[in-house]
PDB file of N, CA and C in Angstrom:
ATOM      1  N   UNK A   1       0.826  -1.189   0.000  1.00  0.00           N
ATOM      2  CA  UNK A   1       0.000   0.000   0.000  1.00  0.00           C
ATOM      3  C   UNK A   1       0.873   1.256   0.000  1.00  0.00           C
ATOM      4  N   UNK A   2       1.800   1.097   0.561  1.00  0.00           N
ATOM      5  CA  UNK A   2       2.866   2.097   1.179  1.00  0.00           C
ATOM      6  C   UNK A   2       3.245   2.911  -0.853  1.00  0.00           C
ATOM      7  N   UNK A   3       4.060   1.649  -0.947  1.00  0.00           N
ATOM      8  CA  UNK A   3       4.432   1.854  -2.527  1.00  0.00           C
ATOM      9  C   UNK A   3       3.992   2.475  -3.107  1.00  0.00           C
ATOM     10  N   UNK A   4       2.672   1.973  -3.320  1.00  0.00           N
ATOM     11  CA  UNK A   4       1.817   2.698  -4.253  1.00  0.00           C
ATOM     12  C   UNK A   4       1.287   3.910  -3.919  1.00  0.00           C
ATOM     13  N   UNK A   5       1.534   4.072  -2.843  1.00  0.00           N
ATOM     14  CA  UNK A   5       1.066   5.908  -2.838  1.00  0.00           C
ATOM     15  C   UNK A   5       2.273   6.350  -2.602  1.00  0.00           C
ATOM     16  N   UNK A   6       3.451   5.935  -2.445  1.00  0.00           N
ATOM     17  CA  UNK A   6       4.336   6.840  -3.242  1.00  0.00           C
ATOM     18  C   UNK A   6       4.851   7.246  -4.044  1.00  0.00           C
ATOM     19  N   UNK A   7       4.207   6.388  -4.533  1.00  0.00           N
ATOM     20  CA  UNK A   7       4.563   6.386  -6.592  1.00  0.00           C
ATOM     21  C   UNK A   7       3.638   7.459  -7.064  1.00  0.00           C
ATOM     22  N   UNK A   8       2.476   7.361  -6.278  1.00  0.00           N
ATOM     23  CA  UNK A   8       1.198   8.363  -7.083  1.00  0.00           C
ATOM     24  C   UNK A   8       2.306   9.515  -6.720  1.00  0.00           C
ATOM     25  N   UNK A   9       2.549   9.487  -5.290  1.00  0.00           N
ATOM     26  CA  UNK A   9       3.088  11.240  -5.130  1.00  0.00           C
ATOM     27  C   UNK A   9       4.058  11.663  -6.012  1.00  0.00           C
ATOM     28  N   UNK A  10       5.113  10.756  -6.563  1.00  0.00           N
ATOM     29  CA  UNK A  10       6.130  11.099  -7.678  1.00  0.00           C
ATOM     30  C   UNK A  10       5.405  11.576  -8.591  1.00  0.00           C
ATOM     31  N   UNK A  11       4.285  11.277  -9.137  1.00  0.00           N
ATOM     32  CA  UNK A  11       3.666  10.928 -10.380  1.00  0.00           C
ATOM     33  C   UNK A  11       2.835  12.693 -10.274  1.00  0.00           C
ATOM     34  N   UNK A  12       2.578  12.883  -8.884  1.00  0.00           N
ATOM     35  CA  UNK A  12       1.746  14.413  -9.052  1.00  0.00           C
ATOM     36  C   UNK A  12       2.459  15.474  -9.060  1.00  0.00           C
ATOM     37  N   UNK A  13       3.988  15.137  -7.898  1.00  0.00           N
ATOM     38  CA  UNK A  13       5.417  15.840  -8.620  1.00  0.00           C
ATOM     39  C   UNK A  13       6.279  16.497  -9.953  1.00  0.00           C
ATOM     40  N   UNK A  14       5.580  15.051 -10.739  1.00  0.00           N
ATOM     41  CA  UNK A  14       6.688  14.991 -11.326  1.00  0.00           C
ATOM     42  C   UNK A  14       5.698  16.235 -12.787  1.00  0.00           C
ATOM     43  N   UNK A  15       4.196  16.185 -12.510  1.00  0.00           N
ATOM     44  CA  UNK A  15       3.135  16.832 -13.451  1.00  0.00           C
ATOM     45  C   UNK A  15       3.273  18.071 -12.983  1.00  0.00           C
ATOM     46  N   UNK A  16       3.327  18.484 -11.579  1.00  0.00           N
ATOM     47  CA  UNK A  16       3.790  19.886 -11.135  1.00  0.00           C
ATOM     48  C   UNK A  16       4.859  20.235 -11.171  1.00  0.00           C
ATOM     49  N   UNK A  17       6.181  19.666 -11.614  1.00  0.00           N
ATOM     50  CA  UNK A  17       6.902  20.438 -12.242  1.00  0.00           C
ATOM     51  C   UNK A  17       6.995  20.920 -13.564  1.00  0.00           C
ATOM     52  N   UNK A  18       6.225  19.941 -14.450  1.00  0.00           N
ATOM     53  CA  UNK A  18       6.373  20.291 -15.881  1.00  0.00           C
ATOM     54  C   UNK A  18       5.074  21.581 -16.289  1.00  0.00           C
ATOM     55  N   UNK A  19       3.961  21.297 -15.212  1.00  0.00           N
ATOM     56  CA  UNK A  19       3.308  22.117 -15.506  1.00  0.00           C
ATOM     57  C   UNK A  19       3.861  23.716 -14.900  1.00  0.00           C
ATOM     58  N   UNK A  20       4.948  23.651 -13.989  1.00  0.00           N
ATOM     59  CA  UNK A  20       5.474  25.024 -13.624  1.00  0.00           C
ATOM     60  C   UNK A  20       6.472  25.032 -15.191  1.00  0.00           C
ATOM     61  N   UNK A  21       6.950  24.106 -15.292  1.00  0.00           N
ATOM     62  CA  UNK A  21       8.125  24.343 -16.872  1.00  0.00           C
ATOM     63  C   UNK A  21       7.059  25.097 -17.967  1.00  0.00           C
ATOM     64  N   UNK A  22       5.996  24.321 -18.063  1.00  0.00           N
ATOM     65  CA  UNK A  22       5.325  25.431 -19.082  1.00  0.00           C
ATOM     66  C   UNK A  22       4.719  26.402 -18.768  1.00  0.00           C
ATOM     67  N   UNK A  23       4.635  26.806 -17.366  1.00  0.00           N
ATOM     68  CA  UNK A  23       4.301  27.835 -17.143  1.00  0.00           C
ATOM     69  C   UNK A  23       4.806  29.293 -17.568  1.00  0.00           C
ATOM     70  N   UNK A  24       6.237  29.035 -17.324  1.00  0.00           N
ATOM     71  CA  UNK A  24       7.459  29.528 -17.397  1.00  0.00           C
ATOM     72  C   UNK A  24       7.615  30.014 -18.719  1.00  0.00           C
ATOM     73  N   UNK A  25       7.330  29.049 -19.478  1.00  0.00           N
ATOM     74  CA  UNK A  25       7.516  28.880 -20.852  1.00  0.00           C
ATOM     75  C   UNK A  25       6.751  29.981 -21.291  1.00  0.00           C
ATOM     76  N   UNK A  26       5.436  29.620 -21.077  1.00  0.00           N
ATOM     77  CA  UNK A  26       4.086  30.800 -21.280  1.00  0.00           C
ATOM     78  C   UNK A  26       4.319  31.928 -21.193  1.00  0.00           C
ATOM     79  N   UNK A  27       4.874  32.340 -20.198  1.00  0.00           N
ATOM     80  CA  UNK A  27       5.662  33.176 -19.421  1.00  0.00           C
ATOM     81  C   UNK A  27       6.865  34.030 -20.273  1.00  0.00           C
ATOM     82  N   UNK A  28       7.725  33.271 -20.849  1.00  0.00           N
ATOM     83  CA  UNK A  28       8.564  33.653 -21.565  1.00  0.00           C
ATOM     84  C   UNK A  28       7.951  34.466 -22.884  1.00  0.00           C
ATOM     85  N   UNK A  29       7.084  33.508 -23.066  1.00  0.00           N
ATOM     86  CA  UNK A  29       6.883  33.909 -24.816  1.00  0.00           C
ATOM     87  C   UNK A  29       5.860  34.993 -24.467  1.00  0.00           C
ATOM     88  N   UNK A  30       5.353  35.114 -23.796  1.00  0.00           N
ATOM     89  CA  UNK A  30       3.876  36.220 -23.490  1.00  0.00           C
ATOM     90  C   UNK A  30       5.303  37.450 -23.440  1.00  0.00           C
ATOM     91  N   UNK A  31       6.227  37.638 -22.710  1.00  0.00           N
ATOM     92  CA  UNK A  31       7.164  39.014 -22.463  1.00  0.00           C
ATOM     93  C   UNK A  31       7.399  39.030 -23.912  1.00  0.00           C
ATOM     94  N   UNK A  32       7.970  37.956 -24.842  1.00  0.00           N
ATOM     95  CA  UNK A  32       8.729  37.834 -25.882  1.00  0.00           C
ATOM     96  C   UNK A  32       7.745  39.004 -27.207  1.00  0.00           C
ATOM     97  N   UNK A  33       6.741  38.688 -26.720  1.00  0.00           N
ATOM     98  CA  UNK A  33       5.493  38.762 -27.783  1.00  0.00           C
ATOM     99  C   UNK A  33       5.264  40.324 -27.548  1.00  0.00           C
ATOM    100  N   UNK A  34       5.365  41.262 -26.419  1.00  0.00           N
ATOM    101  CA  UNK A  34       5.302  42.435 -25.894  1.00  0.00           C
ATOM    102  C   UNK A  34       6.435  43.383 -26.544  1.00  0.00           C
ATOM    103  N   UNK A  35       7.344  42.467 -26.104  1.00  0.00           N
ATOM    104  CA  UNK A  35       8.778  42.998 -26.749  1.00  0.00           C
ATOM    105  C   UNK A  35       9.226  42.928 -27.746  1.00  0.00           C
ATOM    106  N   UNK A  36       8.665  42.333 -28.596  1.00  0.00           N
ATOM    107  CA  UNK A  36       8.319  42.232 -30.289  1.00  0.00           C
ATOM    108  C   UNK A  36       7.400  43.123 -30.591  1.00  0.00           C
ATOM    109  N   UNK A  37       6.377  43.692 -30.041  1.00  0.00           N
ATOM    110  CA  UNK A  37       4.851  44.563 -30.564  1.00  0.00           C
ATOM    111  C   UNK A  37       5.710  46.221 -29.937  1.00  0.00           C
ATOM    112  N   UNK A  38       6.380  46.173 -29.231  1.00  0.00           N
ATOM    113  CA  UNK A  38       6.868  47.275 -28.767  1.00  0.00           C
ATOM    114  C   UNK A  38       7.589  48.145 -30.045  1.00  0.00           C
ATOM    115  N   UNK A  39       8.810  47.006 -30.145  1.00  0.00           N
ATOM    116  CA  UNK A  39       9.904  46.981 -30.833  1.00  0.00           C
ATOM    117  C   UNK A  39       9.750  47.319 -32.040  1.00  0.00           C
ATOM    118  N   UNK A  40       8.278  46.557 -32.964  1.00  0.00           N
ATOM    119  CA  UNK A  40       7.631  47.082 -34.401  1.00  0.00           C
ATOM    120  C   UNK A  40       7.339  47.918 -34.568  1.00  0.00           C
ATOM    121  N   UNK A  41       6.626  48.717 -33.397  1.00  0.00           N
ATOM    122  CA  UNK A  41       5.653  49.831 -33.107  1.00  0.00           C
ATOM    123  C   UNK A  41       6.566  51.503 -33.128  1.00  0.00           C
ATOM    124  N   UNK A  42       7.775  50.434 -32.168  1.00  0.00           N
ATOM    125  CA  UNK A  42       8.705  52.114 -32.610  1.00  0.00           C
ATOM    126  C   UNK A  42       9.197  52.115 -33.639  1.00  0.00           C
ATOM    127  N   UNK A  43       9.922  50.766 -34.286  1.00  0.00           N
ATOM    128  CA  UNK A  43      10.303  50.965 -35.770  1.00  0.00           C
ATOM    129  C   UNK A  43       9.358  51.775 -36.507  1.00  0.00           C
ATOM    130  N   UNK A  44       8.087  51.483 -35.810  1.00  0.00           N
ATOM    131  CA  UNK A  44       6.631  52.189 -37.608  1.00  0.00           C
ATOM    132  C   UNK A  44       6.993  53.887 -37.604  1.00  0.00           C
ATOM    133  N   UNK A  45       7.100  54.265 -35.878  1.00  0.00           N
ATOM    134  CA  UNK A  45       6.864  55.692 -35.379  1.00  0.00           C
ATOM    135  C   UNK A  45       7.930  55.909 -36.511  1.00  0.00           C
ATOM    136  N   UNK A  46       9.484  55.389 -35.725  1.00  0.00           N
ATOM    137  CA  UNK A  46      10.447  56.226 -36.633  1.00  0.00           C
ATOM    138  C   UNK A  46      10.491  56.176 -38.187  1.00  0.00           C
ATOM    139  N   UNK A  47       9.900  55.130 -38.560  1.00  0.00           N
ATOM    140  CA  UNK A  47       9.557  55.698 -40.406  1.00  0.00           C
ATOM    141  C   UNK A  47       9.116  56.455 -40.535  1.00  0.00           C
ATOM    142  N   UNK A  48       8.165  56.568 -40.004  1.00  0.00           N
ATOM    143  CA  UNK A  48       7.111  58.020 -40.191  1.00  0.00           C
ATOM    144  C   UNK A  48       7.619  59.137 -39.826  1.00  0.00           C
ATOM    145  N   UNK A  49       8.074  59.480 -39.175  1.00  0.00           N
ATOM    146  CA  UNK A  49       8.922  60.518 -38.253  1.00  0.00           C
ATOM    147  C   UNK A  49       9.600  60.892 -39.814  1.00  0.00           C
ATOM    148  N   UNK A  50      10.781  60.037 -40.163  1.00  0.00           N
ATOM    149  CA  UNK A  50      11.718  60.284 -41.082  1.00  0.00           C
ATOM    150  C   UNK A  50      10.985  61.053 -42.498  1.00  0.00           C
TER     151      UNK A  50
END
Protein backbone atom coordinates (compact mmCIF):
# COMPACT_ATOMS: atom_id res chain seq x y z
CA UNK A 1 0.00 0.00 0.00
CA UNK A 2 2.87 2.10 1.18
CA UNK A 3 4.43 1.85 -2.53
CA UNK A 4 1.82 2.70 -4.25
CA UNK A 5 1.07 5.91 -2.84
CA UNK A 6 4.34 6.84 -3.24
CA UNK A 7 4.56 6.39 -6.59
CA UNK A 8 1.20 8.36 -7.08
CA UNK A 9 3.09 11.24 -5.13
CA UNK A 10 6.13 11.10 -7.68
CA UNK A 11 3.67 10.93 -10.38
CA UNK A 12 1.75 14.41 -9.05
CA UNK A 13 5.42 15.84 -8.62
CA UNK A 14 6.69 14.99 -11.33
CA UNK A 15 3.14 16.83 -13.45
CA UNK A 16 3.79 19.89 -11.13
CA UNK A 17 6.90 20.44 -12.24
CA UNK A 18 6.37 20.29 -15.88
CA UNK A 19 3.31 22.12 -15.51
CA UNK A 20 5.47 25.02 -13.62
CA UNK A 21 8.12 24.34 -16.87
CA UNK A 22 5.33 25.43 -19.08
CA UNK A 23 4.30 27.84 -17.14
CA UNK A 24 7.46 29.53 -17.40
CA UNK A 25 7.52 28.88 -20.85
CA UNK A 26 4.09 30.80 -21.28
CA UNK A 27 5.66 33.18 -19.42
CA UNK A 28 8.56 33.65 -21.56
CA UNK A 29 6.88 33.91 -24.82
CA UNK A 30 3.88 36.22 -23.49
CA UNK A 31 7.16 39.01 -22.46
CA UNK A 32 8.73 37.83 -25.88
CA UNK A 33 5.49 38.76 -27.78
CA UNK A 34 5.30 42.43 -25.89
CA UNK A 35 8.78 43.00 -26.75
CA UNK A 36 8.32 42.23 -30.29
CA UNK A 37 4.85 44.56 -30.56
CA UNK A 38 6.87 47.27 -28.77
CA UNK A 39 9.90 46.98 -30.83
CA UNK A 40 7.63 47.08 -34.40
CA UNK A 41 5.65 49.83 -33.11
CA UNK A 42 8.71 52.11 -32.61
CA UNK A 43 10.30 50.97 -35.77
CA UNK A 44 6.63 52.19 -37.61
CA UNK A 45 6.86 55.69 -35.38
CA UNK A 46 10.45 56.23 -36.63
CA UNK A 47 9.56 55.70 -40.41
CA UNK A 48 7.11 58.02 -40.19
CA UNK A 49 8.92 60.52 -38.25
CA UNK A 50 11.72 60.28 -41.08
Amino acid sequence: MAVVFESGLGRHGGSRTSASLMSQFRHAVGLCTIAGSFTFLFALVIGLIR
